[in-house]
Structures are given as C-alpha cells and as structure tokens.
Protein backbone atom coordinates (compact mmCIF):
# COMPACT_ATOMS: atom_id res chain seq x y z
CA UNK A 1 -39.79 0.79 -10.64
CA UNK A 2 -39.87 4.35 -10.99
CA UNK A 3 -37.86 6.30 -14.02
CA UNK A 4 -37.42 9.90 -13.62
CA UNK A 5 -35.12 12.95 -14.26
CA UNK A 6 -33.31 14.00 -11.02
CA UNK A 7 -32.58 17.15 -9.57
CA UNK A 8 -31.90 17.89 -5.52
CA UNK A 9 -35.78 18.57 -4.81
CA UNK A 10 -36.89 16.37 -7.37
CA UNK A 11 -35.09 13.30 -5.68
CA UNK A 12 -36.78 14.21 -2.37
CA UNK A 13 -40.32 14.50 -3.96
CA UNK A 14 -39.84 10.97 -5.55
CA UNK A 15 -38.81 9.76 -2.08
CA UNK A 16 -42.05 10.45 -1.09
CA UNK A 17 -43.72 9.55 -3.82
CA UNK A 18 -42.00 5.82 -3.90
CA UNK A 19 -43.19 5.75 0.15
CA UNK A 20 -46.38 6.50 -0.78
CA UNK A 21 -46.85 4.39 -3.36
CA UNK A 22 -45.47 1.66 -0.89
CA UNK A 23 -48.22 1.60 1.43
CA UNK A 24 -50.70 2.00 -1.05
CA UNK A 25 -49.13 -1.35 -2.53
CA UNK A 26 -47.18 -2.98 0.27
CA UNK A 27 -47.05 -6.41 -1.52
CA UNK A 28 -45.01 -4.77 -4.49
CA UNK A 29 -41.79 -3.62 -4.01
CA UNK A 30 -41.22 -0.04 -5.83
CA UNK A 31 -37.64 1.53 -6.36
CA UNK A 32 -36.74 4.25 -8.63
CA UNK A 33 -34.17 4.81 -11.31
CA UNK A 34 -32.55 7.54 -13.27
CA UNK A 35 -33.02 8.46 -17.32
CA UNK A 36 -30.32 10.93 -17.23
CA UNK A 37 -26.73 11.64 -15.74
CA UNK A 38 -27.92 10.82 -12.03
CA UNK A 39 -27.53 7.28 -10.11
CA UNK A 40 -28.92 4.30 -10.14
CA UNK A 41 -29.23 4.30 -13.93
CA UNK A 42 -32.06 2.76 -15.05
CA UNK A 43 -29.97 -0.34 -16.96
CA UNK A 44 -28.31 -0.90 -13.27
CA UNK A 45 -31.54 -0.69 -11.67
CA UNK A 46 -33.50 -2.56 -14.44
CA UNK A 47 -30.71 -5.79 -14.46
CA UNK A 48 -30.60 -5.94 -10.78
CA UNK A 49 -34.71 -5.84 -10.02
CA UNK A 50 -35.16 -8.33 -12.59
CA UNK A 51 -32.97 -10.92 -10.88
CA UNK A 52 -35.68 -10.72 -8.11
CA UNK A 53 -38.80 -11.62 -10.95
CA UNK A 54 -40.47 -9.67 -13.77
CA UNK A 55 -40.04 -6.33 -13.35
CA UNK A 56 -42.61 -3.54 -14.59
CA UNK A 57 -40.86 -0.02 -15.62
CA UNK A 58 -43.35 3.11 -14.69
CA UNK A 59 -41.86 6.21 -16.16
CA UNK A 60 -42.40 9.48 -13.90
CA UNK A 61 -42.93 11.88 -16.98
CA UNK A 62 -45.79 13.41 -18.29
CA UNK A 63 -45.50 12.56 -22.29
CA UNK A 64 -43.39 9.67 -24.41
CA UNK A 65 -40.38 10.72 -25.53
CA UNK A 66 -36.73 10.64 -25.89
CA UNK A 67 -36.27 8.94 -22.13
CA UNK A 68 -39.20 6.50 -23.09
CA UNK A 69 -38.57 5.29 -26.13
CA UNK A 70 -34.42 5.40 -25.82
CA UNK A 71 -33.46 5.18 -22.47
CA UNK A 72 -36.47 3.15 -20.97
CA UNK A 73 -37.00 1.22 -23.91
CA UNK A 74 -33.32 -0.12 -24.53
CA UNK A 75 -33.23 -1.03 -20.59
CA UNK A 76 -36.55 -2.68 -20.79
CA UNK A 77 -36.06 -4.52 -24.03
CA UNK A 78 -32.44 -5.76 -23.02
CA UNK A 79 -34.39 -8.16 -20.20
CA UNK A 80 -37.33 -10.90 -21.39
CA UNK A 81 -40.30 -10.75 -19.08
CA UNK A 82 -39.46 -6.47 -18.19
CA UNK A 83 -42.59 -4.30 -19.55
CA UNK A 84 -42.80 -0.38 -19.34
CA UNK A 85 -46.12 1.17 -19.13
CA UNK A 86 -46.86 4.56 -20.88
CA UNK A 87 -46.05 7.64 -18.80
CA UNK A 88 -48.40 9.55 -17.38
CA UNK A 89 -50.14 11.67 -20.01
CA UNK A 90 -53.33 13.00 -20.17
CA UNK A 91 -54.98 11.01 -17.31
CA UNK A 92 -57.99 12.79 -16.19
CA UNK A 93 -56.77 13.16 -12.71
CA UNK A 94 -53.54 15.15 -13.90
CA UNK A 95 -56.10 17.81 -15.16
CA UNK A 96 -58.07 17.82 -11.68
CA UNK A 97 -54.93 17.93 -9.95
CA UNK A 98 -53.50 20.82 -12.08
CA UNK A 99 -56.82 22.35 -11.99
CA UNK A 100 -56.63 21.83 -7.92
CA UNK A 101 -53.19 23.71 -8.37
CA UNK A 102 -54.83 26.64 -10.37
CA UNK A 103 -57.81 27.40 -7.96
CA UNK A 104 -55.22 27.39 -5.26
CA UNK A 105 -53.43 30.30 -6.66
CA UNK A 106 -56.18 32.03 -7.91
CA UNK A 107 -57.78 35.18 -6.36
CA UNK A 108 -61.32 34.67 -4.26
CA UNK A 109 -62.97 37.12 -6.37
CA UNK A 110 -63.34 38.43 -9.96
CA UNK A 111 -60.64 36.34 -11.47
CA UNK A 112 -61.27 34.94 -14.55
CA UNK A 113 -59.47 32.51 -16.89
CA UNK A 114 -58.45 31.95 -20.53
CA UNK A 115 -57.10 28.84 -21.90
C-alpha cells in the first residue's frame, strides 16, 4: 500500500507508479491511500487491506514526518500484524535520479554548478 498526498497530477503519477510497481511485483497486490483530505483515507484503506492478510504501509514521501508518524502511524498501529516502512529518504538512487533530472536541464556547455 501506497500513502501519499494527492493533488490532480499527483494522483495520475501514482497511477502509474502503483502499475509499475505491479508488474515489477505481480504476486503482491499494491493499492494506494491518502494522508490528507483526499479519498481512500489511509484508515479506510489500511482496515479493509488487512482483512485480506498482513498488510505493509510504504509511504510515498521523501522524509518522516507529520503524515508518518501521525497519520500512518495511528492507521498502522490500530491493526496487529500492519508494518510501515520508512519513506523514502536519502536512498542513493533518489540522488542519481535527481542528479539525472539536473543534467537534463542543464546547458551542453560551460555550465557549472554550486551546491
């Protein structure tokens, strides 16, 4: 299960994020849920998965937080056997990816960076 904030585009990139992460694991089924004002909540979404089995929460944000350790935590901790892993964070391939983002945009020649 997938927790995220949700705004129009933001819905449709999750979309294809949850189909992608579908083929990559086709044996797990992966559905997303909302942290903030949108629907499925992620209590709904969290009390209905888990009558299925154990249930694994994944949130969709970069850093912990008040959606991780309110909103995910309270939905995860009202249902034995439901874990939530940490959120994305400083991975190594979020820095190749945003570095892969920065080349992109950069100019061919005599650019130069500062951090």
């Amino acid at each position: 299960m997938l927790a995220r904030h949700a705004r129009p585009l933001g819905r449709e990139v999750v979309h294809t994020i949850v189909e992608e992460l579908s083929a990559l694991l086709p044996s797990v089924r992966i559905v997303q849920a909302f942290v903030d004002v949108e629907e499925p909540d992620i209590d709904t979404v969290v009390r209905l998965e888990t009558q299925r089995g154990p249930a694994v929460v994944v949130p969709l944000l970069l850093s912990r937080g008040f959606h991780t350790e309110t909103d995910i935590a309270r939905a995860v901790g009202s249902v034995a056997g439901t874990r939530q892993t940490a959120p994305l964070g400083t991975h190594p391939l979020i820095a190749e990816l945003l570095a892969a983002r920065l080349e992109e945009s950069l100019p061919r020649a005599g650019c130069r960076t500062t951090a």
